[in-house]
Protein backbone atom coordinates (compact mmCIF):
# COMPACT_ATOMS: atom_id res chain seq x y z
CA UNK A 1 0.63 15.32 -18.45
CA UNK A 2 1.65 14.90 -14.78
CA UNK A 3 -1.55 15.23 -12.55
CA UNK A 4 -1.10 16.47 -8.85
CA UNK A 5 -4.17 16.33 -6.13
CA UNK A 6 -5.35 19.46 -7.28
CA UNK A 7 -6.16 18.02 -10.63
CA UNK A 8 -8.44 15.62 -8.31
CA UNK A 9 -9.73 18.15 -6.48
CA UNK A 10 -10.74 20.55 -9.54
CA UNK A 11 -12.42 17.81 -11.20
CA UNK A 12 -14.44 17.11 -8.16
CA UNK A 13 -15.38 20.65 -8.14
CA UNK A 14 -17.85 20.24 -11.87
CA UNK A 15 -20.42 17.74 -10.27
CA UNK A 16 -19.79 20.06 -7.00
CA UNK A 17 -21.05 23.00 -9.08
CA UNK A 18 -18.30 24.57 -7.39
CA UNK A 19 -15.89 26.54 -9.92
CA UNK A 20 -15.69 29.68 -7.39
CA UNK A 21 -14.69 27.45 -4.73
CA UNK A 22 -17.17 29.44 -2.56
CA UNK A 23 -18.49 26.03 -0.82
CA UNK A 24 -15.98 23.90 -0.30
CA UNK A 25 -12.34 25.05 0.25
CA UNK A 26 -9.24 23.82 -1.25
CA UNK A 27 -8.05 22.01 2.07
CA UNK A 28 -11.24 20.52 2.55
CA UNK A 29 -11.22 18.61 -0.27
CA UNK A 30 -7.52 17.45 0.15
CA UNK A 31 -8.44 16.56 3.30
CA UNK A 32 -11.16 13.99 1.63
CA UNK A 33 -8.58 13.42 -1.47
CA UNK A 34 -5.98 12.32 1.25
CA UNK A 35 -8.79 10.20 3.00
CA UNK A 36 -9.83 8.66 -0.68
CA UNK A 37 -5.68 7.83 -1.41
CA UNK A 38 -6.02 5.61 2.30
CA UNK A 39 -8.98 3.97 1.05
CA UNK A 40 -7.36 3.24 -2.06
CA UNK A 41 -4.50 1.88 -0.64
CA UNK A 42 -6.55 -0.54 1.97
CA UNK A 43 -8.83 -2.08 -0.81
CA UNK A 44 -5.76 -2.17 -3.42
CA UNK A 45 -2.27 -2.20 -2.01
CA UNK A 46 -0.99 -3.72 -5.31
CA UNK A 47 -1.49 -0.37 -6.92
CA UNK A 48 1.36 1.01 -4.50
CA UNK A 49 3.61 -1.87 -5.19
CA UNK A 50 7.52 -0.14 -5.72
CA UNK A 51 5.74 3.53 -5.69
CA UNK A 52 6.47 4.72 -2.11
CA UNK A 53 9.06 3.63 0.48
CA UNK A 54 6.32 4.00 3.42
CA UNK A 55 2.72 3.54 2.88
CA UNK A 56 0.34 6.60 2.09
CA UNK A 57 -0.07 8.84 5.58
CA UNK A 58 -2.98 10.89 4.13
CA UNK A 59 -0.32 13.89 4.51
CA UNK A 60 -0.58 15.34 0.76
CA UNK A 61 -0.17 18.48 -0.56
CA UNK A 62 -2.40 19.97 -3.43
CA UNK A 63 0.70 20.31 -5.43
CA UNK A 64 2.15 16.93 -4.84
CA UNK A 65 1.89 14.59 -7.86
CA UNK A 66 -0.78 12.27 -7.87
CA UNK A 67 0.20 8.33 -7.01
CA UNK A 68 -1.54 6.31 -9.15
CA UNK A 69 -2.54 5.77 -12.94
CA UNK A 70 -3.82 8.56 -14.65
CA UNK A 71 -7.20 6.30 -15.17
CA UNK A 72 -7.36 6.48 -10.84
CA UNK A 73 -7.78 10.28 -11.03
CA UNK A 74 -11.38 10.22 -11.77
CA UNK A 75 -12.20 7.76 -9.58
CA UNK A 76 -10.35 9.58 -6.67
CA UNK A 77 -12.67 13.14 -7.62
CA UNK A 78 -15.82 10.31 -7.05
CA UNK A 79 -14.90 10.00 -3.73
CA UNK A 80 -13.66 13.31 -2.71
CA UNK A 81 -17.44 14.08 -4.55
CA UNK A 82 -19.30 11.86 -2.19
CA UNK A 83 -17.60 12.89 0.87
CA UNK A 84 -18.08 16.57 -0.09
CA UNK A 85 -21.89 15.81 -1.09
CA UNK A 86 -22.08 13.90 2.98
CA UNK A 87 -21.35 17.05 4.50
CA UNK A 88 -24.66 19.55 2.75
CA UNK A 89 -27.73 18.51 4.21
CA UNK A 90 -28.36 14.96 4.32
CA UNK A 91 -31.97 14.47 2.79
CA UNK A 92 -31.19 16.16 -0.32
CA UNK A 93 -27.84 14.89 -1.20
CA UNK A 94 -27.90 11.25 0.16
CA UNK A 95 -28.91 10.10 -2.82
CA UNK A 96 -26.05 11.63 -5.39
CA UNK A 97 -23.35 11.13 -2.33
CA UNK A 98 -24.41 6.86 -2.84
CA UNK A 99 -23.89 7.82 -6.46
CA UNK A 100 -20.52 8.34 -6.14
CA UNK A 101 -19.31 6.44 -3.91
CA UNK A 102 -20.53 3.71 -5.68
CA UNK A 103 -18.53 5.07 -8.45
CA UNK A 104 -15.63 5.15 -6.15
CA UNK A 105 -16.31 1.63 -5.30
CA UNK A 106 -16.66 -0.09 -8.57
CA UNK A 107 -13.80 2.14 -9.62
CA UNK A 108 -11.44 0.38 -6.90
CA UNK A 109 -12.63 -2.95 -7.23
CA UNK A 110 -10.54 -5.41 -9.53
């Protein structure tokens, strides 16, 4: 199965509690998916090796097909989580918003 960035951005959308998509839009969430590939690519340019003939702009579509190994998808919807959890108010979320990003982290790392 081919996954695109709106596989990434669905599956950020369950610990989101967001199925409606009534509080965070699609593009908002690309916007953090495209943010999350650039991160990606600064802490593991190896992954990119022979996959693109310029480096990641952060200019993705929700239908383009996702970069990386299908194991990176998950990893990419912790980070588009975090950054989506940093925007609510930031006493009640800072907590679960370190959660994921420390799954985005540790996810990253090699």
């Amino acid at each position: 199965m081919a996954f695109t960035y709106q596989s990434a951005v669905d599956l950020a959308r369950v610990p989101l509690n967001d199925a409606g998509k009534d509080r965070y839009p699609d593009l908002i969430l690309l916007s953090f998916a495209n943010q999350g590939i650039l991160q990606i690519f600064m802490r593991r340019p190896d992954l990119f090796a022979g996959r693109f003939d310029n480096p990641p702009d952060g200019g993705n579509l929700l239908a383009d097909a996702f970069p990386l190994p299908a194991e990176y998808l998950q990893i990419l919807a912790d980070y588009i989580t975090a950054r989506a959890e940093m925007t609510d108010d930031e006493y009640v979320n800072a907590g679960r918003a370190a959660m994921f990003m420390q799954l985005f982290m540790s996810g990253v790392a090699t």
